[in-house]
PDB file of N, CA and C in Angstrom:
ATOM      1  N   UNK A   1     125.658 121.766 104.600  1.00  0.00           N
ATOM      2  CA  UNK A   1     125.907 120.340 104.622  1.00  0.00           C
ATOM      3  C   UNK A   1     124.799 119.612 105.394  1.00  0.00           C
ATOM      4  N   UNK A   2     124.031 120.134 106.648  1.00  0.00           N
ATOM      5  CA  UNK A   2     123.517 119.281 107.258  1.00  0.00           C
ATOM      6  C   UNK A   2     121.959 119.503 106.329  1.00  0.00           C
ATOM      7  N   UNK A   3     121.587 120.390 105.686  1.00  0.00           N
ATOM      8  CA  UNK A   3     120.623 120.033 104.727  1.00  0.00           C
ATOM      9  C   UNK A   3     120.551 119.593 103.988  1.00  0.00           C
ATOM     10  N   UNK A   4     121.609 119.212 102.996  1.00  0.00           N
ATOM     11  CA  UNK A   4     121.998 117.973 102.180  1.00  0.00           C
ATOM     12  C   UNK A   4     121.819 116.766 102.549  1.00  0.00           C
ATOM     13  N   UNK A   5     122.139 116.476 103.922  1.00  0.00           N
ATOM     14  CA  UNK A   5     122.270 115.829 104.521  1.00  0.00           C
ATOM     15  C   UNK A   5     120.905 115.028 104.972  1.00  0.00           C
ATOM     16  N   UNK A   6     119.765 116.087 105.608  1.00  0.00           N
ATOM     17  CA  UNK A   6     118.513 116.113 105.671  1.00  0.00           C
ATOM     18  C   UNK A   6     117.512 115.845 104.612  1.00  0.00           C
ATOM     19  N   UNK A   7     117.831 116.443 103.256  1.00  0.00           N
ATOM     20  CA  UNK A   7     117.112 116.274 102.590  1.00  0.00           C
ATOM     21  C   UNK A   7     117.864 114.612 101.927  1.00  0.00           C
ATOM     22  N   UNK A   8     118.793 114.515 101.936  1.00  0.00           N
ATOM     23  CA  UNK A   8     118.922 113.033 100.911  1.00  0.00           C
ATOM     24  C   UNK A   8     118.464 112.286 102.014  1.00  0.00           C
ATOM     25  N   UNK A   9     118.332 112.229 103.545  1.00  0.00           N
ATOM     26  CA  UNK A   9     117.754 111.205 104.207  1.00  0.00           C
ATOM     27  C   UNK A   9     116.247 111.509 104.405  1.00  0.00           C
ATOM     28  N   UNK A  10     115.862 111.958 103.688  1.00  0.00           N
ATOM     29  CA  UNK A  10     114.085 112.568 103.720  1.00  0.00           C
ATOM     30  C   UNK A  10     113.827 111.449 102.179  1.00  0.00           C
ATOM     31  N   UNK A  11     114.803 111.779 101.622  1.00  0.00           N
ATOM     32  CA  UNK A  11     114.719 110.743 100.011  1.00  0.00           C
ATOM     33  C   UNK A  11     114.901 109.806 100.067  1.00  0.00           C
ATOM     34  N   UNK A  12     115.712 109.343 101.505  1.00  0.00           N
ATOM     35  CA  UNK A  12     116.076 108.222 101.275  1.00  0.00           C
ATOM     36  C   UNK A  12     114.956 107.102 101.656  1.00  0.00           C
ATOM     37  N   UNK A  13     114.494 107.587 103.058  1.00  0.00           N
ATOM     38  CA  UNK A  13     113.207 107.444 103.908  1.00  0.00           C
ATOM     39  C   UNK A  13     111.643 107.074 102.996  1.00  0.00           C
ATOM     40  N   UNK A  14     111.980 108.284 101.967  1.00  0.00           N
ATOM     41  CA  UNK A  14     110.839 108.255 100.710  1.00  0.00           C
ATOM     42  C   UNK A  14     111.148 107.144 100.148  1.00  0.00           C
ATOM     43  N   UNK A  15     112.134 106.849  99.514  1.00  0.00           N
ATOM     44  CA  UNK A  15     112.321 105.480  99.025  1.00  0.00           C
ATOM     45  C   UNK A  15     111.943 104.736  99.306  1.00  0.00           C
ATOM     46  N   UNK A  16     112.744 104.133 100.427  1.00  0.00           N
ATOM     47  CA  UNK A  16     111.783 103.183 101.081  1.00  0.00           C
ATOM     48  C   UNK A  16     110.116 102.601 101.451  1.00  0.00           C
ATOM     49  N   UNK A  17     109.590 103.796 101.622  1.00  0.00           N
ATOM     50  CA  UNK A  17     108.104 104.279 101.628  1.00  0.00           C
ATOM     51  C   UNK A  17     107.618 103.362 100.272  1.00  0.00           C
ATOM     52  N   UNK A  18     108.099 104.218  99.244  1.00  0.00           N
ATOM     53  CA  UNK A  18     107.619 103.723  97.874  1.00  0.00           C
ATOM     54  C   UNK A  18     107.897 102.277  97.489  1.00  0.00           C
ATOM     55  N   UNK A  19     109.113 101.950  97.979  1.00  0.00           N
ATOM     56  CA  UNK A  19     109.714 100.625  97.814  1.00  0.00           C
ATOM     57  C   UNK A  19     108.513  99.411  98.082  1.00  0.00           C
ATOM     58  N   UNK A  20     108.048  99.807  99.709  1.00  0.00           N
ATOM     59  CA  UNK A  20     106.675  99.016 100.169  1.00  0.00           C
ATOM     60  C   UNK A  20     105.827  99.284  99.739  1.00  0.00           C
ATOM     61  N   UNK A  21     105.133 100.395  99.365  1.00  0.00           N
ATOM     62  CA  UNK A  21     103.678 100.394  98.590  1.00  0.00           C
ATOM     63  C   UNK A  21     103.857  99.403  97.336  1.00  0.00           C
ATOM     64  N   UNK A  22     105.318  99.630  96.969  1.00  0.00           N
ATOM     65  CA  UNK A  22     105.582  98.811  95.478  1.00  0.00           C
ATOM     66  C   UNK A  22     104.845  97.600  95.957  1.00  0.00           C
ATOM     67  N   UNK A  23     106.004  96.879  96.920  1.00  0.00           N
ATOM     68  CA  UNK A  23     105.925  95.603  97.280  1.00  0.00           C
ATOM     69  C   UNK A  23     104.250  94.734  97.801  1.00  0.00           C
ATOM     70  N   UNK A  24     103.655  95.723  98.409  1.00  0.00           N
ATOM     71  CA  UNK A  24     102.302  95.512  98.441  1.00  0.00           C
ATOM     72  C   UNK A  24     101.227  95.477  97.595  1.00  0.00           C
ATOM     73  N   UNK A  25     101.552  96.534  96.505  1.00  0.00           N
ATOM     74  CA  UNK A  25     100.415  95.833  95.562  1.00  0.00           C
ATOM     75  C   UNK A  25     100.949  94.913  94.635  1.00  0.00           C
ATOM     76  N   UNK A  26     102.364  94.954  94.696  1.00  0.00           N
ATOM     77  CA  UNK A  26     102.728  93.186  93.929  1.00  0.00           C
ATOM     78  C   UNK A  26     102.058  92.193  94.718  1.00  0.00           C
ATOM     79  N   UNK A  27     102.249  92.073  95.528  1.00  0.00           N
ATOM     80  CA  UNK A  27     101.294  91.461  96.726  1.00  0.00           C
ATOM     81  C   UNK A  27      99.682  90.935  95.998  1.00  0.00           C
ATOM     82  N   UNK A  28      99.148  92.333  95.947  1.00  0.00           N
ATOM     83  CA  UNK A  28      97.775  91.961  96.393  1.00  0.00           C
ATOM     84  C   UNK A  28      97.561  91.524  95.173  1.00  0.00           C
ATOM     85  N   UNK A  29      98.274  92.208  93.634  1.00  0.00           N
ATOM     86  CA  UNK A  29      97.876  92.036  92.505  1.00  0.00           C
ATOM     87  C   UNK A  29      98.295  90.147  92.137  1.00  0.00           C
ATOM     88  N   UNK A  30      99.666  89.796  92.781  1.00  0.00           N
ATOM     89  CA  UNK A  30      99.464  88.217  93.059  1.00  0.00           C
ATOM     90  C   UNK A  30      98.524  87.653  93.748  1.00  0.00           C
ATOM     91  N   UNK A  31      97.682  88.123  94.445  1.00  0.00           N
ATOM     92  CA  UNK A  31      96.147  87.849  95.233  1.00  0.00           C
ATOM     93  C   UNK A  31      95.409  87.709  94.395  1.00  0.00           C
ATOM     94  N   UNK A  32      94.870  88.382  93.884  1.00  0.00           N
ATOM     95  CA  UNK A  32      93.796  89.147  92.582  1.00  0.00           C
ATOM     96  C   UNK A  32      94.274  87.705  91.306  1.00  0.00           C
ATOM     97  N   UNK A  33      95.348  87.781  90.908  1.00  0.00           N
ATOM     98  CA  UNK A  33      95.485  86.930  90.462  1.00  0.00           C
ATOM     99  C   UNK A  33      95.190  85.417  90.841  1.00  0.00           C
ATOM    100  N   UNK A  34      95.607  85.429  91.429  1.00  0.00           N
ATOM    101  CA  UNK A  34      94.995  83.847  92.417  1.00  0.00           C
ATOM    102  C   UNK A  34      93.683  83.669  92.047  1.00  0.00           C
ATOM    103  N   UNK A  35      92.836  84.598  92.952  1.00  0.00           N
ATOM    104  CA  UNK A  35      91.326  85.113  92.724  1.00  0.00           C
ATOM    105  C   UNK A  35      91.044  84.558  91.375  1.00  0.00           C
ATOM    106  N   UNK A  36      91.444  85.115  89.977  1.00  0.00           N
ATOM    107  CA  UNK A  36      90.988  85.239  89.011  1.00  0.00           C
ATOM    108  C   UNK A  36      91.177  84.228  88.041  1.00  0.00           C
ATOM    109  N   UNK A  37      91.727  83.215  88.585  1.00  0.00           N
ATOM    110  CA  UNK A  37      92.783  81.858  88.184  1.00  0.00           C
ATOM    111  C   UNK A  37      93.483  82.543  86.817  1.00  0.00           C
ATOM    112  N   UNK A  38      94.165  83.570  87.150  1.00  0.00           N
ATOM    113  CA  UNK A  38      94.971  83.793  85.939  1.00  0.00           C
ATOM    114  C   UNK A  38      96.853  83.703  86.072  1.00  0.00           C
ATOM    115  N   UNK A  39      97.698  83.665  85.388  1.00  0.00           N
ATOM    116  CA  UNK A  39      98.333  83.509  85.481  1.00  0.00           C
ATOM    117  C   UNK A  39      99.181  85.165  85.990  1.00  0.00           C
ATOM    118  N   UNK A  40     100.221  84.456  87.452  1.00  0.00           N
ATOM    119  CA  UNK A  40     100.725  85.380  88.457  1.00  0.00           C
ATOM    120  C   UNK A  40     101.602  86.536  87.476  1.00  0.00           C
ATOM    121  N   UNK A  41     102.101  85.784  86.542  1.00  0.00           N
ATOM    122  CA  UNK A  41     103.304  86.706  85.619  1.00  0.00           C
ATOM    123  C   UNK A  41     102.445  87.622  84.413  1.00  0.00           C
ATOM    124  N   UNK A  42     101.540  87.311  83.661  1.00  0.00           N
ATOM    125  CA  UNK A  42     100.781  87.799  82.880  1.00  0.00           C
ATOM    126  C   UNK A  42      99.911  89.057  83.097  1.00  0.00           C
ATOM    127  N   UNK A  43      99.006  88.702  84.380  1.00  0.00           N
ATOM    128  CA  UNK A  43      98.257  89.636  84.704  1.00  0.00           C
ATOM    129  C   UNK A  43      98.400  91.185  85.027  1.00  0.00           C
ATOM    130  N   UNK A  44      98.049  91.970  83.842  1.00  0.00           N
ATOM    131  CA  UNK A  44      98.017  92.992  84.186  1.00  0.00           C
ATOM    132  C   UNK A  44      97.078  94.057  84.643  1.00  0.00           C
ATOM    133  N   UNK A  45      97.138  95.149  85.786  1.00  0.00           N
ATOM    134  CA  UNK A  45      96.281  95.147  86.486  1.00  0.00           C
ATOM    135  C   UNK A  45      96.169  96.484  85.313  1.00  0.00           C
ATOM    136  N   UNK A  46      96.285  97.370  84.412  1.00  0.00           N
ATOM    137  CA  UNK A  46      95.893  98.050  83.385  1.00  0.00           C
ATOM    138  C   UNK A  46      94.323  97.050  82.615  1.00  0.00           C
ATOM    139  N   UNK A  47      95.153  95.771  82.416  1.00  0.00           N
ATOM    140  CA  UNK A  47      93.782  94.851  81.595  1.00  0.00           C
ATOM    141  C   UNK A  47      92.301  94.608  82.907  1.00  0.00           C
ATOM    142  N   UNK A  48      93.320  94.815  83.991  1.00  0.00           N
ATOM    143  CA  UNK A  48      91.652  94.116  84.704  1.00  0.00           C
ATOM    144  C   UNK A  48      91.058  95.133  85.308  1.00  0.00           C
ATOM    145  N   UNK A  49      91.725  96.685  85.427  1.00  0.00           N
ATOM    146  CA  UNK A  49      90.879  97.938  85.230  1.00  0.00           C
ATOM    147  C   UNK A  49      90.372  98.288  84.510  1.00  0.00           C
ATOM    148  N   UNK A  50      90.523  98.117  83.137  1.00  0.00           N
ATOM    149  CA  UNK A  50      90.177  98.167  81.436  1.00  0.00           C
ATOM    150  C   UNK A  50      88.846  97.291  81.627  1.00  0.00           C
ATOM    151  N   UNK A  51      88.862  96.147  82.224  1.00  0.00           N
ATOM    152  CA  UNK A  51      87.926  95.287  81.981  1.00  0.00           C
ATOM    153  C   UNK A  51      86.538  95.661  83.382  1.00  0.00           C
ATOM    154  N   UNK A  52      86.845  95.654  84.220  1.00  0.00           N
ATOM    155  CA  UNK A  52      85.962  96.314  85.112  1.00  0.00           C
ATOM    156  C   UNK A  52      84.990  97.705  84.832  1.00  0.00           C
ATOM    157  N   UNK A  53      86.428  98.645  83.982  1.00  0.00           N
ATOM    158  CA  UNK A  53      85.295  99.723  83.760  1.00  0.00           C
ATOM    159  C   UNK A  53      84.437  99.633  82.567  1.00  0.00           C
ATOM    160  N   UNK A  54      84.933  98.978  81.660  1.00  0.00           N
ATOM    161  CA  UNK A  54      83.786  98.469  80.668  1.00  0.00           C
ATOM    162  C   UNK A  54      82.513  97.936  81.159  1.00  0.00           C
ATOM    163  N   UNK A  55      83.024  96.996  82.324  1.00  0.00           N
ATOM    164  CA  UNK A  55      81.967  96.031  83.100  1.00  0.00           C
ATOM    165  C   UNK A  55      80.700  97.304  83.861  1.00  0.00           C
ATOM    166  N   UNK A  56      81.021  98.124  84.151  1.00  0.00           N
ATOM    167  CA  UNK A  56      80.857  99.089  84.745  1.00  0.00           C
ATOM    168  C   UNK A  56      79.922 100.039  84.043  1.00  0.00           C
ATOM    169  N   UNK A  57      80.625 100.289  83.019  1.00  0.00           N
ATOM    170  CA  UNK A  57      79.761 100.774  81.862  1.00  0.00           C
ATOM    171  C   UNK A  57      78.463 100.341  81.221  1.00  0.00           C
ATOM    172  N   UNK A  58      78.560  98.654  81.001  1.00  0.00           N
ATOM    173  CA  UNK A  58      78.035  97.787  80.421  1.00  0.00           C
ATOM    174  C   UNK A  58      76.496  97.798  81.629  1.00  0.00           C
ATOM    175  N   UNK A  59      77.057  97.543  82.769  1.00  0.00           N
ATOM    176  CA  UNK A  59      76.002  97.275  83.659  1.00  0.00           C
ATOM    177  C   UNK A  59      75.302  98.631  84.239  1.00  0.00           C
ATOM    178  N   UNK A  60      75.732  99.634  83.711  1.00  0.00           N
ATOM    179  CA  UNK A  60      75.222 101.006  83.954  1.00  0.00           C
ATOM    180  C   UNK A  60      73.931 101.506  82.849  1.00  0.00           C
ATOM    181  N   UNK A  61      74.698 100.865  81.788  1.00  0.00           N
ATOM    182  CA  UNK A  61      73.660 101.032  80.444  1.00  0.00           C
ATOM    183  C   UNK A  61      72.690  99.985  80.818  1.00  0.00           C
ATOM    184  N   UNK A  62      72.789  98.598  81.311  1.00  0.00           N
ATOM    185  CA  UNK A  62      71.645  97.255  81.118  1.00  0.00           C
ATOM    186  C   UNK A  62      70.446  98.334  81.822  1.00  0.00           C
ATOM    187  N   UNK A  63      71.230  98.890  83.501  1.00  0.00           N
ATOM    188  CA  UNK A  63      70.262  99.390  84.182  1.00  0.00           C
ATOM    189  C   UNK A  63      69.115 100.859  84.222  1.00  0.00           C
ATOM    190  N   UNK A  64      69.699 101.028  82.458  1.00  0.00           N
ATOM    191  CA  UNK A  64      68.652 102.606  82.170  1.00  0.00           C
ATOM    192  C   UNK A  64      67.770 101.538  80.861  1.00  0.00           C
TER     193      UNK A  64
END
């Protein structure tokens, strides 16, 4: 019992953990958004990694 006990409050603890990382990059990704004058609900941070590494790409090739 008291490892049951231990481990669901080790999960529970984890939760929480994850709960804030959540809450922080909602955070920053409403930042980023700001930044980017795009809209707070729309922006997805899949499209503006998508778009960076292209950018990335793009400016890797200008420079050979």
């Amino acid at each position: 019992k008291i490892l049951l006990q231990t481990v669901s409050q080790g999960s529970l603890d984890a939760l929480k953990d994850l709960q804030k990382e959540f809450a922080t990059i909602e955070k920053k990704k409403e930042e980023l958004a700001d930044y980017l004058c795009e809209d707070r609900k729309k922006l997805s941070l899949e499209d503006v990694f998508n778009t960076m590494k292209t950018f990335r790409e793009l400016f890797l090739k200008a420079l050979q």
